[in-house]
Protein backbone atom coordinates (compact mmCIF):
# COMPACT_ATOMS: atom_id res chain seq x y z
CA UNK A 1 -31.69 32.77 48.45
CA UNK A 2 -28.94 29.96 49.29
CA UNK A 3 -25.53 31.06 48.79
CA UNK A 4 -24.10 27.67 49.52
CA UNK A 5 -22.39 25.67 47.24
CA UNK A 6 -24.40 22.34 46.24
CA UNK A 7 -22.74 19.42 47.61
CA UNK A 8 -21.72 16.92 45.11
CA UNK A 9 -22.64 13.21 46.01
CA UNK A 10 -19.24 11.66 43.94
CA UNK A 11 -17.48 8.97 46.52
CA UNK A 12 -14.09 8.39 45.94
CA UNK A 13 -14.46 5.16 44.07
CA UNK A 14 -16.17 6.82 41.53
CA UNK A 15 -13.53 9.64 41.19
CA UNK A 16 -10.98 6.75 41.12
CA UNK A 17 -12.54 5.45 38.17
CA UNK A 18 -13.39 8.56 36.52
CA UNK A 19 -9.57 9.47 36.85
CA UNK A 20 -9.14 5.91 35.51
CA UNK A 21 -10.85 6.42 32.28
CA UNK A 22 -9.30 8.87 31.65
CA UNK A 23 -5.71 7.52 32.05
CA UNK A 24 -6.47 4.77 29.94
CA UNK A 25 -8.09 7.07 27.06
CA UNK A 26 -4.57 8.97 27.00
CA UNK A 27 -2.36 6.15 27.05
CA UNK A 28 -4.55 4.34 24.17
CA UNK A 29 -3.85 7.52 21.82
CA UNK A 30 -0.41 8.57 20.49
CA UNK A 31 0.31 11.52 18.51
CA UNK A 32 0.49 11.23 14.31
CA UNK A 33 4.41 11.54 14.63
CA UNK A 34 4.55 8.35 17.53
CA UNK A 35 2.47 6.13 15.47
CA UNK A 36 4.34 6.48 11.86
CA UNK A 37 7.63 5.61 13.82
CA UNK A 38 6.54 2.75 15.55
CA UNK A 39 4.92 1.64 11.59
CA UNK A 40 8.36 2.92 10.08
CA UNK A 41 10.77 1.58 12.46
CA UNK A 42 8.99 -1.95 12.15
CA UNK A 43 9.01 -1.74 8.71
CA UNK A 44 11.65 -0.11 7.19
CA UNK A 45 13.74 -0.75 10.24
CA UNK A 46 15.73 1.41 12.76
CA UNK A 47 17.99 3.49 10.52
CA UNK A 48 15.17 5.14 8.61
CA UNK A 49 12.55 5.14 11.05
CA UNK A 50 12.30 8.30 12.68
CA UNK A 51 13.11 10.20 9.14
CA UNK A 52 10.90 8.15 7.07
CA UNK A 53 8.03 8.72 10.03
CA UNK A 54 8.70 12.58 9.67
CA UNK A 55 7.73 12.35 5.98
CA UNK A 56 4.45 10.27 6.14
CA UNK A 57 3.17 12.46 9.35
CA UNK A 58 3.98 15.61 7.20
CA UNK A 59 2.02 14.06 4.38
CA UNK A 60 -0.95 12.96 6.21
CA UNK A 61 -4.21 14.64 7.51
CA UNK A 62 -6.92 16.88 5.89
CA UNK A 63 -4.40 19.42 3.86
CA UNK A 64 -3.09 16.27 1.82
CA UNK A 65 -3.42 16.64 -1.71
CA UNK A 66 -6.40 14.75 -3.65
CA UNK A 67 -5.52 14.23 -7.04
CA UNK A 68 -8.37 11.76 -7.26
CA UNK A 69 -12.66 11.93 -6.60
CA UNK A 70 -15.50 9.10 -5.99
CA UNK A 71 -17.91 8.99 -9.07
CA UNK A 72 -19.50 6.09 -9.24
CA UNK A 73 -16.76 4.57 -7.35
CA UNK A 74 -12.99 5.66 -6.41
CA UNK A 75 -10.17 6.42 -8.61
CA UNK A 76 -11.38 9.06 -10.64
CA UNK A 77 -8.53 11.40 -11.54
CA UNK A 78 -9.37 14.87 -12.01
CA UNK A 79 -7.97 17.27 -14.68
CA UNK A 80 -6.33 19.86 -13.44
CA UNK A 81 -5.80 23.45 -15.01
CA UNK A 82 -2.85 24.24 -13.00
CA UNK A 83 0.29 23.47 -14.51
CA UNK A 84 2.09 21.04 -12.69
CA UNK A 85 5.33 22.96 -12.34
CA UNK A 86 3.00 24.79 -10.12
CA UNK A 87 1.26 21.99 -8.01
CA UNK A 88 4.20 19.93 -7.89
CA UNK A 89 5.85 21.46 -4.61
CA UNK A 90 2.71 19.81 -3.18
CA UNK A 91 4.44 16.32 -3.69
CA UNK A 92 7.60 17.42 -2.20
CA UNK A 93 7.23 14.76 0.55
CA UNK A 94 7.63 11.79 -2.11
CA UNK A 95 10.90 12.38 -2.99
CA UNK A 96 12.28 13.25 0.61
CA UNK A 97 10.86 10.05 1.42
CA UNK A 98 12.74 8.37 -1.62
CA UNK A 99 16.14 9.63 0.03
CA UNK A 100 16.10 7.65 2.61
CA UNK A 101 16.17 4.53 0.83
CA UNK A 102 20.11 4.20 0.57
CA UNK A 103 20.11 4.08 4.37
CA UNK A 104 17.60 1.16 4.50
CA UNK A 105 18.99 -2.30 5.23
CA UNK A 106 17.66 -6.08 4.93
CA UNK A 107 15.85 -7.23 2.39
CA UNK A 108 12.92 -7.30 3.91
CA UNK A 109 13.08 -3.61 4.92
CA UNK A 110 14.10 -2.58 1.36
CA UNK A 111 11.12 -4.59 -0.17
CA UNK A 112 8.99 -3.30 2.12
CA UNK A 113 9.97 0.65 1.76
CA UNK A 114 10.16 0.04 -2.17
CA UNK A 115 6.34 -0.89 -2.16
CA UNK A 116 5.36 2.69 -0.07
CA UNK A 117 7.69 4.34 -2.21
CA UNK A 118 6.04 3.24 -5.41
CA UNK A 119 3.01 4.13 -3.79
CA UNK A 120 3.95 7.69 -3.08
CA UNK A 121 5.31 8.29 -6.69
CA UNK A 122 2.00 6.84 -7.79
CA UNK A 123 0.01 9.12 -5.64
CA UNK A 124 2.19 11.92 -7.12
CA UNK A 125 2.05 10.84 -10.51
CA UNK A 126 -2.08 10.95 -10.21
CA UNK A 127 -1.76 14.43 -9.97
CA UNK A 128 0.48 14.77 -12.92
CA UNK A 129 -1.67 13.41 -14.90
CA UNK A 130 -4.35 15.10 -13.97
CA UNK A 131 -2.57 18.75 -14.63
CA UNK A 132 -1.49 16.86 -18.22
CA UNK A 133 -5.56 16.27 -19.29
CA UNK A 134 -6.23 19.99 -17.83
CA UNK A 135 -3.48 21.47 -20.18
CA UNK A 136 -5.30 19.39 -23.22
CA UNK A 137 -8.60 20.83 -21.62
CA UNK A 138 -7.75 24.47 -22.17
CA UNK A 139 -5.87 23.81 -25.49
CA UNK A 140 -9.13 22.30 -26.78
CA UNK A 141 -10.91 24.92 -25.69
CA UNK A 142 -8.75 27.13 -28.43
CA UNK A 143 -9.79 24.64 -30.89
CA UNK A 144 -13.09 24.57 -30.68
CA UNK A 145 -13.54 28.77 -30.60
CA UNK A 146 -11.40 28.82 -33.48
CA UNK A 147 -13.81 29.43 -36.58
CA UNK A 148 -11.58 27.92 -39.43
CA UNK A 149 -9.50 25.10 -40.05
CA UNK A 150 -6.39 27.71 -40.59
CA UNK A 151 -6.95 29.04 -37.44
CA UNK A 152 -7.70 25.61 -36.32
CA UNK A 153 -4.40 24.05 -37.03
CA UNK A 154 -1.70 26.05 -34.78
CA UNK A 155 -4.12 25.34 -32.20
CA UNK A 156 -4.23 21.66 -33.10
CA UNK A 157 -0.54 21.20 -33.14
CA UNK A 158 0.03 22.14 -29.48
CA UNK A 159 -3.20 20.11 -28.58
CA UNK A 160 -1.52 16.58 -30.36
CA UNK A 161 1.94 17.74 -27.74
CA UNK A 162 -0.50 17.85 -24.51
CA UNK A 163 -2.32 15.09 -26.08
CA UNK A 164 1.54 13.17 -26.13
CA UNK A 165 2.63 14.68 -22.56
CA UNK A 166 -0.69 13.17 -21.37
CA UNK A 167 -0.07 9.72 -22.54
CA UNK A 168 3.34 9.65 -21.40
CA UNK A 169 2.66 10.69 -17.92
CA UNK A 170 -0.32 7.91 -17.85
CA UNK A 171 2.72 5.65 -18.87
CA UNK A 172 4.77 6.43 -16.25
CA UNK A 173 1.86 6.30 -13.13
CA UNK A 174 1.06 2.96 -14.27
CA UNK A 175 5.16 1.75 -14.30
CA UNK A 176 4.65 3.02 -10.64
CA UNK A 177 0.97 1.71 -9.98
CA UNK A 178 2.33 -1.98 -11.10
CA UNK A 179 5.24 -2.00 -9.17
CA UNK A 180 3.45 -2.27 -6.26
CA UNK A 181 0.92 -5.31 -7.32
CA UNK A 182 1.66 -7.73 -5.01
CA UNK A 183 -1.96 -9.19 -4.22
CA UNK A 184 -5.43 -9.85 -6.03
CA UNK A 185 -6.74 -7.12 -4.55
CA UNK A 186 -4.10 -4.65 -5.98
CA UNK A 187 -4.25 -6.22 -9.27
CA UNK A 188 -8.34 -4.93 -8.86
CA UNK A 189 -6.96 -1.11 -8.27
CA UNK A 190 -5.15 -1.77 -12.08
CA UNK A 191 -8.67 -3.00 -13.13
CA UNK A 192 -10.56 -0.13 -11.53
CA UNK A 193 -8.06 3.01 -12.78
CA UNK A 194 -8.68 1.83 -16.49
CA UNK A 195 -12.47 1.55 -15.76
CA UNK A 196 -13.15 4.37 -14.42
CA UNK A 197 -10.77 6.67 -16.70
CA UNK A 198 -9.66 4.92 -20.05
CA UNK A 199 -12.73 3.47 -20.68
CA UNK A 200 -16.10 5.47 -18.70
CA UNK A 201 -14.38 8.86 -19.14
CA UNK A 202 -12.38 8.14 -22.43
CA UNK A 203 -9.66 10.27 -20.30
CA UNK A 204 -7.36 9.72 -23.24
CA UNK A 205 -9.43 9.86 -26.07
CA UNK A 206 -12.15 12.19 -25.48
CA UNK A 207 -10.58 14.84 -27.76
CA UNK A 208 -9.45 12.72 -30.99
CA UNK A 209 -11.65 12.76 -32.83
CA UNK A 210 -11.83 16.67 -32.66
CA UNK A 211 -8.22 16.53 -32.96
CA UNK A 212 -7.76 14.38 -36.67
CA UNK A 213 -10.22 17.19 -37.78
CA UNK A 214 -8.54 20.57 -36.75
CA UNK A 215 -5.11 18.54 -38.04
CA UNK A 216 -6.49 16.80 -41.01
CA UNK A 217 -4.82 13.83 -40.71
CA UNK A 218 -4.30 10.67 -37.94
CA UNK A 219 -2.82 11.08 -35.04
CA UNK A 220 0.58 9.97 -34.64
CA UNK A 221 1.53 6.13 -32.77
CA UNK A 222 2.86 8.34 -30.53
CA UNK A 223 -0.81 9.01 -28.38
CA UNK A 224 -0.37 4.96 -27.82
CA UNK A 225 0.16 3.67 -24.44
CA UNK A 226 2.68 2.09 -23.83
CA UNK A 227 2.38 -2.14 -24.15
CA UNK A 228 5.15 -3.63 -22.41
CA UNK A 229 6.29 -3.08 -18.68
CA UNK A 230 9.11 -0.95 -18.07
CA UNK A 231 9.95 -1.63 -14.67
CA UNK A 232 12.36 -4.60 -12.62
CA UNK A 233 11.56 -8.24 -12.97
CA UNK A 234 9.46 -9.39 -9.99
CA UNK A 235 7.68 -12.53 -9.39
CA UNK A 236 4.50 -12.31 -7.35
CA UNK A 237 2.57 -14.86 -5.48
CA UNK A 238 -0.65 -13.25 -5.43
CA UNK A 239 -2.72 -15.33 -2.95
CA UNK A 240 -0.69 -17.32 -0.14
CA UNK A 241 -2.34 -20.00 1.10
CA UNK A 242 -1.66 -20.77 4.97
CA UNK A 243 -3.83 -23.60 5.22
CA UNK A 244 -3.99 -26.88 3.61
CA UNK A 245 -6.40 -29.74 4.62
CA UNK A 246 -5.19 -33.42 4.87
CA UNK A 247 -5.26 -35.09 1.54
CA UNK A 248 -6.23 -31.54 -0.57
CA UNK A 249 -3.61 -30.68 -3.13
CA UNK A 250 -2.35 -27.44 -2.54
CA UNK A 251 -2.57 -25.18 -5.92
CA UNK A 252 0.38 -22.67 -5.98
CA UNK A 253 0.07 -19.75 -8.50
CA UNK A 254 2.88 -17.19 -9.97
CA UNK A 255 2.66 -14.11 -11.93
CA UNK A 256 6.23 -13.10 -13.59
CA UNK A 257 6.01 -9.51 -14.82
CA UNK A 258 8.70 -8.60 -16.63
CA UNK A 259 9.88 -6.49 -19.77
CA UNK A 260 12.45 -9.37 -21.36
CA UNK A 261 11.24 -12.74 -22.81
CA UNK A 262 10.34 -15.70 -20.31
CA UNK A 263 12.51 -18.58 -21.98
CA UNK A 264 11.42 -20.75 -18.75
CA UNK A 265 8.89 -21.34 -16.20
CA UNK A 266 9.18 -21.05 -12.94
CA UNK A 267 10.38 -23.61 -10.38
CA UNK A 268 8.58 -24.30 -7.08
CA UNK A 269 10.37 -26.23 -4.36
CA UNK A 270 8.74 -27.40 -1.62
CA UNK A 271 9.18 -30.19 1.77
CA UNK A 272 7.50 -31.51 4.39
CA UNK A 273 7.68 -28.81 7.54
CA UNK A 274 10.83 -29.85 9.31
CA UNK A 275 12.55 -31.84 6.40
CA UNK A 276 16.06 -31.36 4.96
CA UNK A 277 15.35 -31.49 1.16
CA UNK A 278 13.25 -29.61 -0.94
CA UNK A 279 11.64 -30.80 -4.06
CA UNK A 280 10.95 -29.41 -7.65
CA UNK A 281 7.94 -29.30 -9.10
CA UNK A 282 7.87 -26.86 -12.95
CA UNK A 283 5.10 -24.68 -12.94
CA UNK A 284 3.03 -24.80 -15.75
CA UNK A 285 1.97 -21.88 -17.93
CA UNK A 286 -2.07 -20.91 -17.76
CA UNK A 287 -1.92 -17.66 -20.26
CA UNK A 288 0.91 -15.58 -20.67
CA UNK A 289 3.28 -14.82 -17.55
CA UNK A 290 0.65 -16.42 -15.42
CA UNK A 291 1.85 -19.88 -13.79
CA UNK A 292 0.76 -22.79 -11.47
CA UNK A 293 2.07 -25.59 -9.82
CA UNK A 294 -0.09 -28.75 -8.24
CA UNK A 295 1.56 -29.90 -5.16
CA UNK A 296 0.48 -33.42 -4.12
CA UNK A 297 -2.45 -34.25 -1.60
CA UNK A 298 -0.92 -33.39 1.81
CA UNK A 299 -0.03 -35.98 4.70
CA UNK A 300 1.63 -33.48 7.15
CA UNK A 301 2.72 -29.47 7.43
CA UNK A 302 4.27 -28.54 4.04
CA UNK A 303 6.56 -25.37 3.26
CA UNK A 304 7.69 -23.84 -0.15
């Protein structure tokens, strides 16, 4: 038997470029921490980037919390037995995030780390909502083993408080869930959360009817959800057009969400690219805070 080592038949171009492939595989990857301060620095510029890029690595990978599930498609929020008192250490990262945002300068910036930071107090707020329906869950449970309406009724009582808590905290995770509409798309996630909970699951509701029984008598307005916004005034332009054909007039739409009374429409000024004065055009009304303006047919580059 041989003891000589095989020779291996690799010429030194092909070394070269196995080196090579490698080089370029480690310089095309960047560690979790690099990439959310290049993304936070750009973003929420260079006073809060390497902080706010410390939070959002923290937050992400495989151990982040999941306060929602895929049935039938996404946003399901699952109840959750655990108080939240408990859970809610798990969200720490939301609020470290949130106080950063004195530091954060330009408008642009702040508008920019406003929308994640609505998103992260959404995200949270999923969660708290969840542990809300699992404290009705195991209240209900009481109810139902109970075997007569006396011992029905103390039961009962601290089912219609969860059944309150509940609402309110679905209340507040929308306030943060709108805040951050900005685009069609986002106006969709709205669409889907009330889908797949409110109306599929009855996420609210599944327990009143049990409840006016054990209590023997309707439940208070307080269950209601809330039915005006609670949040700042913002107007959104949901879809913006980039491109306009010769001679096609442009149509320019505006939501205004806002909790006070719109005594006027909105205004939209536009000019030829490169001119010096803008005109006004009113925006008409097409259903409640929902506007649109008709810009006429285009003979050059416009701007508004």
């Amino acid at each position: 038997m041989s003891t000589t080592a095989p020779v291996t038949n690799t010429t030194t171009a092909e070394a070269d470029q196995t080196a090579g492939i490698g080089q370029r595989n480690s310089h095309r990857s960047v560690s979790p921490l690099n990439f959310y301060t290049d993304f936070a620095t750009a973003n929420f510029g260079s006073a809060v980037g390497s902080a706010a890029a410390r939070v959002l690595a923290g937050m992400d990978g495989p151990d982040s919390p999941q306060p929602v599930t895929w049935d039938m498609g996404p946003g399901v929020i699952q109840s959750e037995e655990t108080p939240w008192a408990q859970i809610q250490s798990q969200y720490a990262f939301v609020e470290k995030f949130a106080v950063l945002r004195p530091d954060v300068f330009g408008a642009a910036n702040l508008e920019r780390f406003d929308y994640w930071l609505n998103t992260l107090r959404y995200f949270s707020s999923l969660a708290e909502v969840g542990c809300a329906r699992g404290q009705l869950d195991l209240v209900m449970k009481q109810v139902r083993l109970a075997t007569d309406p006396e011992s029905k009724l103390p039961y009962a009582q601290r089912a219609l408080t969860n059944r309150i808590v509940l609402a309110r905290a679905w209340d507040r995770m929308m306030s943060h869930l709108v805040s951050t509409v900005r685009t069609p798309g986002e106006l969709g996630t709205v669409a889907n959360l009330h889908q797949q909970n409110l109306v599929r699951r009855q996420f609210l509701t599944t327990y009143d009817t049990d409840l006016v029984s054990a209590l023997g008598s309707s439940l208070p307005p307080s269950v209601d959800l809330a039915t005006t916004y609670a949040g700042p005034s913002r107007l959104i332009v949901p879809a913006v057009r980039t491109l306009v054909e010769i001679g096609e007039s442009l149509i320019a739409r505006a939501m205004l969400i806002t909790s006070t009374s719109i005594r006027n429409a909105p205004i939209m000024r536009w000019r030829w690219l490169g001119g010096t004065d803008y005109q006004s055009i009113p925006m008409t009304s097409v259903g409640g805070a929902n506007f649109r303006a008709i810009l006429p047919p285009a003979t050059n580059d416009l701007e508004y």
